[in-house]
Protein backbone atom coordinates (compact mmCIF):
# COMPACT_ATOMS: atom_id res chain seq x y z
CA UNK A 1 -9.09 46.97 -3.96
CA UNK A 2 -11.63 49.56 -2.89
CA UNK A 3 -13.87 51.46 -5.21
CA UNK A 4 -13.03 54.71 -3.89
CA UNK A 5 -9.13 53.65 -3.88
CA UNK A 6 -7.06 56.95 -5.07
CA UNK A 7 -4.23 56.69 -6.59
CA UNK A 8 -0.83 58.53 -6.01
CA UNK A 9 -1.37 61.12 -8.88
CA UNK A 10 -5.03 61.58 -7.48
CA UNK A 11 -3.36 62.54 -4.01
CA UNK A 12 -1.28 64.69 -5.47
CA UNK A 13 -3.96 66.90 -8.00
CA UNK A 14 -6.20 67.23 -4.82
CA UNK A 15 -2.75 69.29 -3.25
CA UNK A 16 -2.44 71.77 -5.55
CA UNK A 17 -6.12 73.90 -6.33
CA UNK A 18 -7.24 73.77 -9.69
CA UNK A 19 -10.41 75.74 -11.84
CA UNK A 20 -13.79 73.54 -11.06
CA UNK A 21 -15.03 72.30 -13.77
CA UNK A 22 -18.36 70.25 -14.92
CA UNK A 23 -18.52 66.81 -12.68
CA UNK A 24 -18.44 63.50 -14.66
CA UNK A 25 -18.56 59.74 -13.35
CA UNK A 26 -15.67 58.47 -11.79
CA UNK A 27 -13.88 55.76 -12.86
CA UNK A 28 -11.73 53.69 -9.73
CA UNK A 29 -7.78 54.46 -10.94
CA UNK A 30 -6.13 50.62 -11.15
CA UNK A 31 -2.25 49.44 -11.43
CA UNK A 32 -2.48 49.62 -15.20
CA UNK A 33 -3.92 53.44 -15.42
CA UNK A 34 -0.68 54.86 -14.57
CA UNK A 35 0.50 55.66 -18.59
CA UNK A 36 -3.33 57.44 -18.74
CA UNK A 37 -2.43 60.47 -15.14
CA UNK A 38 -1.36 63.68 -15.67
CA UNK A 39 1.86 64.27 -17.91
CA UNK A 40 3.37 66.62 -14.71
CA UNK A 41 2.66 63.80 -12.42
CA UNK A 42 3.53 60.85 -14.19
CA UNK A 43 6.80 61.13 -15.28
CA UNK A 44 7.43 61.41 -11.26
CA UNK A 45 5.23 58.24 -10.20
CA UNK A 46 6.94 54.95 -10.77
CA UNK A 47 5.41 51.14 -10.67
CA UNK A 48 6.81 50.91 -7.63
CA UNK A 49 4.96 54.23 -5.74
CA UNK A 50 1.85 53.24 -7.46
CA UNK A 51 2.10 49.76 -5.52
CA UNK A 52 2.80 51.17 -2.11
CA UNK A 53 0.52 53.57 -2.46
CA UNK A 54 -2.03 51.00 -3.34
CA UNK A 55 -1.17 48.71 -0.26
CA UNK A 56 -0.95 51.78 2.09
CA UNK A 57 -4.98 52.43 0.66
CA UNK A 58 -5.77 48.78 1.31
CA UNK A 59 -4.49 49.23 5.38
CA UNK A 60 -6.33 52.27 5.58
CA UNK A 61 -9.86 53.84 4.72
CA UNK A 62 -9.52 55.97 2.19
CA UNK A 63 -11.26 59.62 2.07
CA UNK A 64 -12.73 60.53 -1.49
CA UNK A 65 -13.99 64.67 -1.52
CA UNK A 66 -17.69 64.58 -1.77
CA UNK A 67 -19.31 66.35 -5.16
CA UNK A 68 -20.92 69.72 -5.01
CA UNK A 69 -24.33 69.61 -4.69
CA UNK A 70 -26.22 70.20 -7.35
CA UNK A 71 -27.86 73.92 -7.26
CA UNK A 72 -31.78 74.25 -7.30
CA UNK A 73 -31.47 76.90 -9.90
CA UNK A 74 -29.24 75.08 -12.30
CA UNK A 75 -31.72 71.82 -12.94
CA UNK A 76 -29.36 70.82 -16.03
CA UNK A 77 -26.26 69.82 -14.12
CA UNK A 78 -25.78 65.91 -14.22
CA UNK A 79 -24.80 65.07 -10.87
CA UNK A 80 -22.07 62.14 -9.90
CA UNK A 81 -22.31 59.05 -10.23
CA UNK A 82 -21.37 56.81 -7.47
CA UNK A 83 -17.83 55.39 -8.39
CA UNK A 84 -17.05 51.69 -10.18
CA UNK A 85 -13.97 49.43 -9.56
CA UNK A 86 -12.85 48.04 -12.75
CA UNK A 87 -13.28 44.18 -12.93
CA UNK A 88 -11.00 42.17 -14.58
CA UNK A 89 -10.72 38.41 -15.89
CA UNK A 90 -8.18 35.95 -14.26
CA UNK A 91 -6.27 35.86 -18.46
CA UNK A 92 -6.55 39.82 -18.78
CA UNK A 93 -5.61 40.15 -15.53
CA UNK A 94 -2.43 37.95 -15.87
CA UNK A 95 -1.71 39.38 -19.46
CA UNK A 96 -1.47 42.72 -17.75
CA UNK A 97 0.87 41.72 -15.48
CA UNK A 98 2.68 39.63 -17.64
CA UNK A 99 3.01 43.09 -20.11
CA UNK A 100 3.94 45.10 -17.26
CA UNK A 101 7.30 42.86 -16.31
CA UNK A 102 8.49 42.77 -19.63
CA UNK A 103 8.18 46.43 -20.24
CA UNK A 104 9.61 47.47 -16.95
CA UNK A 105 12.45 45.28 -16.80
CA UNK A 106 13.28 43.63 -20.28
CA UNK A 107 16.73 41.96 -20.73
CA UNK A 108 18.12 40.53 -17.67
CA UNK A 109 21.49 38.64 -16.67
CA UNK A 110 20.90 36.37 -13.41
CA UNK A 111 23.18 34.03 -12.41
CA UNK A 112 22.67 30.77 -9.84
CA UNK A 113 23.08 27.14 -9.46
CA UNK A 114 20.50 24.64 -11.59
CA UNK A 115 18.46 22.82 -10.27
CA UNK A 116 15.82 19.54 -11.32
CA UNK A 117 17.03 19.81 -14.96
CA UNK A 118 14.32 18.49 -17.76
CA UNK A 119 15.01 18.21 -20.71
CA UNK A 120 11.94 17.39 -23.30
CA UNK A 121 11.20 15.27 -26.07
CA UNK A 122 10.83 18.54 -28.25
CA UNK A 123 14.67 19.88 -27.10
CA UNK A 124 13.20 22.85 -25.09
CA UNK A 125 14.66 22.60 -21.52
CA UNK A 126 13.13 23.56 -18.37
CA UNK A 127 15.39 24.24 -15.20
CA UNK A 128 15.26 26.00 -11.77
CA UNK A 129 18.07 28.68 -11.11
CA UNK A 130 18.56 29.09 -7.45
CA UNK A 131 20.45 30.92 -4.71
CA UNK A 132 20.92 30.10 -0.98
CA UNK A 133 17.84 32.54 -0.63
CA UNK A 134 14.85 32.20 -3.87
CA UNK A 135 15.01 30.28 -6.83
CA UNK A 136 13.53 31.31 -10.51
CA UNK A 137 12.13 29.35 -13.28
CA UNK A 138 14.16 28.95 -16.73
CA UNK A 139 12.86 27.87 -20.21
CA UNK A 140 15.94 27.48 -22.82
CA UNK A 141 13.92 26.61 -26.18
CA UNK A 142 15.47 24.34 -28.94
CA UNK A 143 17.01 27.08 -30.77
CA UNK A 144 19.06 28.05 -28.05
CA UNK A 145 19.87 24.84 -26.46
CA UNK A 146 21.41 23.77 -29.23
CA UNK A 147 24.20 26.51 -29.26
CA UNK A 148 25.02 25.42 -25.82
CA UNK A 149 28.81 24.75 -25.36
CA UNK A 150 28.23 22.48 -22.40
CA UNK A 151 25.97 19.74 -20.95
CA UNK A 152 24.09 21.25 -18.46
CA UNK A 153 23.34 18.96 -15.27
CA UNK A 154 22.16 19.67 -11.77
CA UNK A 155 24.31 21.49 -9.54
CA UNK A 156 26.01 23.81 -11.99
CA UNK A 157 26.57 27.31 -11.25
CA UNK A 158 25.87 29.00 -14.42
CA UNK A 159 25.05 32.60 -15.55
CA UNK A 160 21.79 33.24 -17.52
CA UNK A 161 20.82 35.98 -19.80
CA UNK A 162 17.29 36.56 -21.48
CA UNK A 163 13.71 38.41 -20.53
CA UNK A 164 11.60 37.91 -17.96
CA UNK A 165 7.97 36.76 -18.67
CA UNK A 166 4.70 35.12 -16.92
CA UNK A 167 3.33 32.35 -17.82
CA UNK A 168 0.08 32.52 -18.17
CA UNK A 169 -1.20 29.09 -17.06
CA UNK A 170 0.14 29.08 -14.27
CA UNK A 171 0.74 32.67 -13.58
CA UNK A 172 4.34 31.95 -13.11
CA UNK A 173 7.16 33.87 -13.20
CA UNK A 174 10.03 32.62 -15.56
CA UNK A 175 12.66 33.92 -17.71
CA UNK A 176 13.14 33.09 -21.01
CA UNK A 177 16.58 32.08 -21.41
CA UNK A 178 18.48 33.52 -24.57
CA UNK A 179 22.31 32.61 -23.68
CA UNK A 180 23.99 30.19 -21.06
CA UNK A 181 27.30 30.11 -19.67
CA UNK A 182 28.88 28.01 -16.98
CA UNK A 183 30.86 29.54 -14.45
CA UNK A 184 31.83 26.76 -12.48
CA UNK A 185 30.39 23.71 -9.58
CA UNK A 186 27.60 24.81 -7.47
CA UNK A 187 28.79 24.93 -4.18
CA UNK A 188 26.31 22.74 -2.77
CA UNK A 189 27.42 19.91 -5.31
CA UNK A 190 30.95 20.35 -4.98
CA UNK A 191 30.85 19.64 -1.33
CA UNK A 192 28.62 16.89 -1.88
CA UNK A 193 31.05 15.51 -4.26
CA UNK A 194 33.75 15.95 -1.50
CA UNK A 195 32.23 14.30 1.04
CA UNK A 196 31.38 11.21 -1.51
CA UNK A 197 34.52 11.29 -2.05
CA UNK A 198 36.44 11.25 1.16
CA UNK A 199 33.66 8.52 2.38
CA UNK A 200 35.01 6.54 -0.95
CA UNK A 201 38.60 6.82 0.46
CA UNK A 202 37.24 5.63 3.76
CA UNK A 203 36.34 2.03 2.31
CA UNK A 204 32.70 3.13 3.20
CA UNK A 205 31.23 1.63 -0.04
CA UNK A 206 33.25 -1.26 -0.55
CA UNK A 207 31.36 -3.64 2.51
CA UNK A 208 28.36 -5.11 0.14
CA UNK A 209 26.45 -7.67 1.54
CA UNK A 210 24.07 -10.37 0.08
CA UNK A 211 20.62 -9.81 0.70
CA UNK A 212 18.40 -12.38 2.44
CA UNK A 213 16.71 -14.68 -0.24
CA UNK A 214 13.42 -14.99 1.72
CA UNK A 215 13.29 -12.33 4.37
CA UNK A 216 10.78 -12.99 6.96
CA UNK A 217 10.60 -9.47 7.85
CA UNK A 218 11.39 -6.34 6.38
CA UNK A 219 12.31 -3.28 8.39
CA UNK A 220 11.38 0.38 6.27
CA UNK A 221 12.44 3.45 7.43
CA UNK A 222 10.27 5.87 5.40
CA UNK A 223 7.26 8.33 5.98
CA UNK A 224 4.23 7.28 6.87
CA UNK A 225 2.05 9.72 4.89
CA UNK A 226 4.41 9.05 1.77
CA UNK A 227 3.66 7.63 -1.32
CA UNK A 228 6.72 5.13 -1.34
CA UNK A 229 5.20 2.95 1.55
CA UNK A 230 1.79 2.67 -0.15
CA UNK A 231 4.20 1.53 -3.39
CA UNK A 232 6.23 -1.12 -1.18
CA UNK A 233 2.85 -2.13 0.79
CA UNK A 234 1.26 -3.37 -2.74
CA UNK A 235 4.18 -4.54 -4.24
CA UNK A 236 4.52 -7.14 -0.76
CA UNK A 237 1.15 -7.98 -1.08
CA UNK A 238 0.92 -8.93 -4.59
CA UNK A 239 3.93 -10.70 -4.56
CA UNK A 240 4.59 -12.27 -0.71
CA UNK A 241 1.35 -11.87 1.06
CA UNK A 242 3.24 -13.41 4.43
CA UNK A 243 5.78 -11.02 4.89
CA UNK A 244 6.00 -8.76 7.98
CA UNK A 245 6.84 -4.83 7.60
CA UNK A 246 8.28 -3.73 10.51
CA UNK A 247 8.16 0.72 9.69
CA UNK A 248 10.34 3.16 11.58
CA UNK A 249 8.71 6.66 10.69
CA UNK A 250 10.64 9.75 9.86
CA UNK A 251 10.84 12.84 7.87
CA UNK A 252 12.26 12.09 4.17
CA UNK A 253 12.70 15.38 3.35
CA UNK A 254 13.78 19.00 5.07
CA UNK A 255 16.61 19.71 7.87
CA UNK A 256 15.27 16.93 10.48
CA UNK A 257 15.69 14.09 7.88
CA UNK A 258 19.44 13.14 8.14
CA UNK A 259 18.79 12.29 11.89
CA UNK A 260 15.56 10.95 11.98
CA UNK A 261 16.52 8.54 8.87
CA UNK A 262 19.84 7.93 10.82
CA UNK A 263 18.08 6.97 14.24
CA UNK A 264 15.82 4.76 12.37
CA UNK A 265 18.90 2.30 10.95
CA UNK A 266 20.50 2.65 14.17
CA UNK A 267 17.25 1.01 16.17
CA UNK A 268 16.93 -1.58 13.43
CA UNK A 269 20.98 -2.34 14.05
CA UNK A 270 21.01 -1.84 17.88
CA UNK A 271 18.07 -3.85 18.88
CA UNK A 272 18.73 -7.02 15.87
CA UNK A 273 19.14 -9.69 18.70
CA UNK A 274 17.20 -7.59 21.64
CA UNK A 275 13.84 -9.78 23.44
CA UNK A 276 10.38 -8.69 22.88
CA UNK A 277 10.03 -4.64 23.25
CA UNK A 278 7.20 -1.96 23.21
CA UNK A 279 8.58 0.98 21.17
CA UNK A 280 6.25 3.81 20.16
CA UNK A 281 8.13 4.57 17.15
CA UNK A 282 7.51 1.64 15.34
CA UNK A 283 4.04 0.74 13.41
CA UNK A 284 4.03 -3.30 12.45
CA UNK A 285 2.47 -3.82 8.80
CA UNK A 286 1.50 -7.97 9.43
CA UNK A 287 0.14 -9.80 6.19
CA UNK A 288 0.40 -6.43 4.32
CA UNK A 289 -2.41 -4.26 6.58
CA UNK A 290 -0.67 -1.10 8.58
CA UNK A 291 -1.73 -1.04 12.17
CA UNK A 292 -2.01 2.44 14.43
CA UNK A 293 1.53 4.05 14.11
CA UNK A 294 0.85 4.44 17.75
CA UNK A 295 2.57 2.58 20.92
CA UNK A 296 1.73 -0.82 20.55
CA UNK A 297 3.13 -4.58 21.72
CA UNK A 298 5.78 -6.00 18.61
CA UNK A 299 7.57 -9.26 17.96
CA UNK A 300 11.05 -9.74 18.34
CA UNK A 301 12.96 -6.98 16.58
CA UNK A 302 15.33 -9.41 15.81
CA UNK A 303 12.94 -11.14 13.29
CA UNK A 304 14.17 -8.10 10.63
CA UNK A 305 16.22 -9.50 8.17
CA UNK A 306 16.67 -6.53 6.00
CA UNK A 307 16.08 -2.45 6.24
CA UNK A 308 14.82 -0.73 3.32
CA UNK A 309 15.20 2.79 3.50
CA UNK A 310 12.78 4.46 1.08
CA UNK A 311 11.54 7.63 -0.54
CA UNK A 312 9.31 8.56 -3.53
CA UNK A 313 10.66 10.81 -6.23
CA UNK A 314 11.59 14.80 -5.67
CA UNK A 315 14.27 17.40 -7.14
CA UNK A 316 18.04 16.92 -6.02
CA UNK A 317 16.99 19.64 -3.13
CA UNK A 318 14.16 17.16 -2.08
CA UNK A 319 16.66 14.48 -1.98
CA UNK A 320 19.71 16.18 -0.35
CA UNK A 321 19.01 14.90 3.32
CA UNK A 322 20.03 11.29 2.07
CA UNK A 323 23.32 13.28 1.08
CA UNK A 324 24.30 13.51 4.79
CA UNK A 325 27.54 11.89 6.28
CA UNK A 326 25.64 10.94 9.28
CA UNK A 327 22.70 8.80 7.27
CA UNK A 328 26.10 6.70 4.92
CA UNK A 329 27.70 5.94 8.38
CA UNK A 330 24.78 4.87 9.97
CA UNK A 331 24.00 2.62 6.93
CA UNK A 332 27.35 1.46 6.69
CA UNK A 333 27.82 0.46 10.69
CA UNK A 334 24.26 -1.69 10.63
CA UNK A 335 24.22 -5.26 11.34
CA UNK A 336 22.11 -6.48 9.09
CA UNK A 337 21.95 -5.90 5.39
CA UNK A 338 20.55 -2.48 4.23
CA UNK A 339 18.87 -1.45 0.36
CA UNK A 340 17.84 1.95 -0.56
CA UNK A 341 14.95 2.77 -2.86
CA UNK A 342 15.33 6.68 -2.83
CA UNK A 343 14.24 9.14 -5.57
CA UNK A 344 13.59 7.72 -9.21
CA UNK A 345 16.51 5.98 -11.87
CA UNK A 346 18.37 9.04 -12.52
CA UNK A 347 18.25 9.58 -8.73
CA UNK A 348 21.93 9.28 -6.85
CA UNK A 349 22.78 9.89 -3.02
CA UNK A 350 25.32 9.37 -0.74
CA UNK A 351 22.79 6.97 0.51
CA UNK A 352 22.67 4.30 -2.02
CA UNK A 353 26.41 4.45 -2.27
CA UNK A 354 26.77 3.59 1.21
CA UNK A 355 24.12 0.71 1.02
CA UNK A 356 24.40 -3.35 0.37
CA UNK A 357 21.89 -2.74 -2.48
CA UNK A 358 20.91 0.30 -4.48
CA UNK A 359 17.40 -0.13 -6.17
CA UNK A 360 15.92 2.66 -8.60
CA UNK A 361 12.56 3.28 -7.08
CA UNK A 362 11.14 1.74 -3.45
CA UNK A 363 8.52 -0.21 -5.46
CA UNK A 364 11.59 -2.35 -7.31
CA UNK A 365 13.58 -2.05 -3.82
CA UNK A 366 10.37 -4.26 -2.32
CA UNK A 367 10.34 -6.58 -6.04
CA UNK A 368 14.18 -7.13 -5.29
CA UNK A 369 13.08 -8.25 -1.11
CA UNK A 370 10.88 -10.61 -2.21
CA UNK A 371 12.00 -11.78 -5.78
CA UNK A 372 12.85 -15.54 -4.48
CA UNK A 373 9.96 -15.85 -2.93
CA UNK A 374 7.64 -14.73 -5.96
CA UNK A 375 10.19 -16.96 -8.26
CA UNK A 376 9.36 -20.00 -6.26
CA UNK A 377 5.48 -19.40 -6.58
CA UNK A 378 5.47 -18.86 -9.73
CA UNK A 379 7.21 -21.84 -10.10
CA UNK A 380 5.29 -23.56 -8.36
CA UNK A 381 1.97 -22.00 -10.17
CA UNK A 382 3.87 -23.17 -13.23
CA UNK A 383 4.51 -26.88 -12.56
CA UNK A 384 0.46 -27.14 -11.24
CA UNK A 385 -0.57 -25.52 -14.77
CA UNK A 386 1.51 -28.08 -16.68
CA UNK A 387 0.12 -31.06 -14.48
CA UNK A 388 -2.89 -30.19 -14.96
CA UNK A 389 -2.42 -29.52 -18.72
CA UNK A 390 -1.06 -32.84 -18.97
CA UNK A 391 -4.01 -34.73 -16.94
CA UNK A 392 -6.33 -33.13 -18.94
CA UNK A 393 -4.48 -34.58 -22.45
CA UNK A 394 -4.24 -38.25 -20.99
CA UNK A 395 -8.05 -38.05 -20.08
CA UNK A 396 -9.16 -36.63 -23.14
CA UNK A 397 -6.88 -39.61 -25.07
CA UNK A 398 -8.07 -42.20 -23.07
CA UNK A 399 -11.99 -40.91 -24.11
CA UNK A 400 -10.81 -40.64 -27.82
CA UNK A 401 -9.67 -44.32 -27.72
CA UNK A 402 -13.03 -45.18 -25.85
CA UNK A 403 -15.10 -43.33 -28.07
CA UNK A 404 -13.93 -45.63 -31.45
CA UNK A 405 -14.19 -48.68 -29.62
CA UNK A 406 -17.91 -50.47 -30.40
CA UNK A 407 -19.91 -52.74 -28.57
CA UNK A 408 -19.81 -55.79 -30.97
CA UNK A 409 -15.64 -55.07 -31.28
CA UNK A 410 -15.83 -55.42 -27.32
CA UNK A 411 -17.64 -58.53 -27.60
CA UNK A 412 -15.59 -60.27 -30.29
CA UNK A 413 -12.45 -59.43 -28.59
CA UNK A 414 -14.13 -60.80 -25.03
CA UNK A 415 -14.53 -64.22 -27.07
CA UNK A 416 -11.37 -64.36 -28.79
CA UNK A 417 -9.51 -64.01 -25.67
CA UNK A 418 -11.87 -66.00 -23.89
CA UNK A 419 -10.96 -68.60 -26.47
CA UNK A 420 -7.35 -68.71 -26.27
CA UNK A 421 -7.62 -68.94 -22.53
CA UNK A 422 -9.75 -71.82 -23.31
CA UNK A 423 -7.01 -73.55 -25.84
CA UNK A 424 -3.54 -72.24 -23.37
CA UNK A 425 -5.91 -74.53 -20.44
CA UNK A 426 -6.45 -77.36 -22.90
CA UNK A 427 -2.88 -77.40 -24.21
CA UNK A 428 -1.67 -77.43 -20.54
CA UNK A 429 -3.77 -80.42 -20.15
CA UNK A 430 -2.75 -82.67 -22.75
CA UNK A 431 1.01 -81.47 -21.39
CA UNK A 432 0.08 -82.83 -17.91
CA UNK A 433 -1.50 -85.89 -18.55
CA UNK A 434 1.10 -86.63 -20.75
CA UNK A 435 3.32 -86.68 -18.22
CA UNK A 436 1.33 -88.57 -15.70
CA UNK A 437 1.33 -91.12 -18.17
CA UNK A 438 4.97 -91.44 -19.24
CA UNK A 439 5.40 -91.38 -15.08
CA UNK A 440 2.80 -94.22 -15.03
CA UNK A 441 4.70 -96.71 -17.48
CA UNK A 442 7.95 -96.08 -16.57
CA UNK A 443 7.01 -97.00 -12.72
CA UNK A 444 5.24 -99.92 -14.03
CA UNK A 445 8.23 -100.92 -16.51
CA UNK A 446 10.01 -100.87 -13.50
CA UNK A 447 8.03 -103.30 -11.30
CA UNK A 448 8.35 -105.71 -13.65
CA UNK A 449 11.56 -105.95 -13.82
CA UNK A 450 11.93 -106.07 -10.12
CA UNK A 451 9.50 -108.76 -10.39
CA UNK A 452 11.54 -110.34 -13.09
CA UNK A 453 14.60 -110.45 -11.37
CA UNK A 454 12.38 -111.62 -7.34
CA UNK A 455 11.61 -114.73 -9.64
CA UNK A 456 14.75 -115.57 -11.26
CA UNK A 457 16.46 -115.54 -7.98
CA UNK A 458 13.42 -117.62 -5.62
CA UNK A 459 14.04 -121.53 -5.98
CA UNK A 460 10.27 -122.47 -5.06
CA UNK A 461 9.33 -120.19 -8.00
């Protein structure tokens, strides 16, 4: 605001002529100075004069009457000082205005459809009320939330009386709510609820699919610039460093993202068994580092096993694209299996009805893609530890065992089985000449009897 800035009440004293009287310093008139003007002139000025009046000064120079000059015979007259704009703090500043609204306009009624309803740990609850057109902060503390006759969710149209206020941290403009009453759907809700409903009726949920249990490729249809692919990006690599992320960009959020998130499930559906392509829609994430989201040469579409269609948390207006008939259809006519990660838990869309698999946030919709796969490590990671747990117990028994064994102990044992190798060899050697010799006398027991009976039966003999 300029220094020399008049205000509507100055404009209208310098109309009218008036007795000169001794000059003093000016002081620059502000929004606030209004209660301190002349009683004939206030009563006619309103907040709303003083403000046009004060942006009407700001688009135009403003021409403050120059001071009589002070005489050469009258030495004693203090002449003007050259005007000051009062400066204010950012907190007085805001109190001001904050003590302005509530004086002006004091007990309101409003009414409008909620909107990202929060209720905290201490029982205040903090809502948006909105319109087709502007939407307004609420605050309903404890005291009255608790003589509510109704659960307040999103979407209800409900009419809201209290005062208006700023808040002063974040120089907001809320109203404190006092009482609550519903007056029925929101609009926006109710036809949302229709359309899940006729969809239901359609047998458009009722098609669920298994999901791949070890997905070579995923295909995300996301933002690029979002959160919710940096989520799924480090949940892929911490989990299934191999896996391929094939991204089809588009808008998550505003009046282009029913088609673009459409168009991206249809490409991933249409071109499932196509050859080799160049598509400049498409960025390739390989071993969990993005490439240029620019045209570039990609493998096989048909490698996708899976879309993921994802997007990080936001109020039920944020999410309201994913309400569209034309994103459930085109999740419910693709080929291959589809998941959505949209929004947070509480989070519900058309969307995720429509879909083979409904996961709370993107980061567990990539932990559910590529769960078998980190099962099956750690597994494997599991079975190493224990081997090697159990190598490392036989080697330290065998060592124990080692360690109370003694040199002489060796030594005596060395002879003593040294010795009954020693008497098993001479025991076998008694056995075998033994038998040699019992062979012996019966082979010579029986030559003479063959001699005995050559001589009995000879006549010269």
């Amino acid at each position: 605001m300029p220094d020399d800035m008049p205000t509507l009440a100055d404009l209208r004293r310098t109309r009218s002529p008036r007795t000169p009287r001794r000059a003093t310093a000016i002081t620059a008139p502000s929004l606030f100075d209004s209660a301190a003007q002349d009683p004939q002139t206030a009563s006619d000025v309103t907040p709303a004069d003083i403000l046009a009046e004060q942006s009407r000064a700001l688009r135009t120079p403003s021409v403050h009457p120059q001071s009589p000059k002070p005489s050469p015979s009258a030495p004693d007259i203090v002449p003007d000082l050259a005007p000051t704009a009062q400066v204010y703090t950012v907190a007085e500043l805001v109190r001001r205005i904050r003590s302005l609204v509530e004086r002006t306009y004091g007990h309101v009624t409003v009414e409008g459809e909620i909107s990202n309803w929060r209720p905290a740990s201490s029982g205040h609850c903090y809502f948006t009320l909105k319109d087709g057109e502007a939407q307004l902060s609420i605050v309903l503390f404890r005291r009255q939330a608790q003589l509510l006759r109704f659960r307040p969710k999103d979407g209800d149209a409900v009419r809201v009386s209290g005062s208006l206020s700023v808040y002063d941290s974040r120089s907001q403009l809320q109203l404190i709510a006092e009482t609550m009453q519903q007056t029925g759907l929101g609009a926006l809700l109710a036809a949302t609820q229709a359309l899940k409903d006729r969809l239901r009726r359609e047998g458009l949920f009722a098609n669920a699919r298994p999901l791949p249990p070890f997905p070579r490729c995923i295909g995300i249809v996301t933002s690029l610039h979002g959160a919710a692919l940096r989520d799924i990006v480090k949940v892929c690599r911490r989990r299934h460093a191999a896996i391929n992320l094939l991204i089809y960009p588009a808008s998550v959020q505003g009046p282009n993202c029913p088609a673009e998130v459409a168009a991206g499930v249809r490409w991933f559906s249409q071109h499932a068994a196509s050859p080799q392509t160049r598509v400049p829609h498409v960025s390739l994430l390989r071993h969990g580092n993005a490439d240029s989201p620019h045209s570039h040469d990609l493998p096989n579409p048909g490698t996708v096993d899976v879309v993921l269609v994802a997007r990080g948390g936001g109020s039920w207006e944020d999410l309201h694209g994913f309400d569209h008939e034309l994103v459930a259809r085109a999740i419910a006519a693709c080929s291959i299996p589809v998941i959505t990660g949209i929004g947070h838990a509480p989070d519900s869309t058309i969307a995720d009805a429509a879909a083979d698999l409904c996961a709370p946030t993107p980061s567990a919709a990539a932990e559910l893609l590529t769960s078998a796969q980190h099962n099956i490590a750690a597994r494997l990671d599991t079975l190493h530890t224990r081997l090697l747990r159990a190598s490392r117990y036989e080697l330290l028994r065998t060592r124990q065992r080692l360690s109370h064994l003694s040199a002489d102990a060796v030594l005596r044992r060395t002879h003593a089985n040294v010795a009954r190798r020693a008497q098993r060899l001479d025991d076998l050697t008694f056995r075998t000449e033994s038998i040699l010799n019992r062979a012996l006398r019966n082979r010579a027991a029986r030559l003479n009897q063959l001699d005995a009976r050559l001589r009995r039966q000879h006549v010269t003999l």
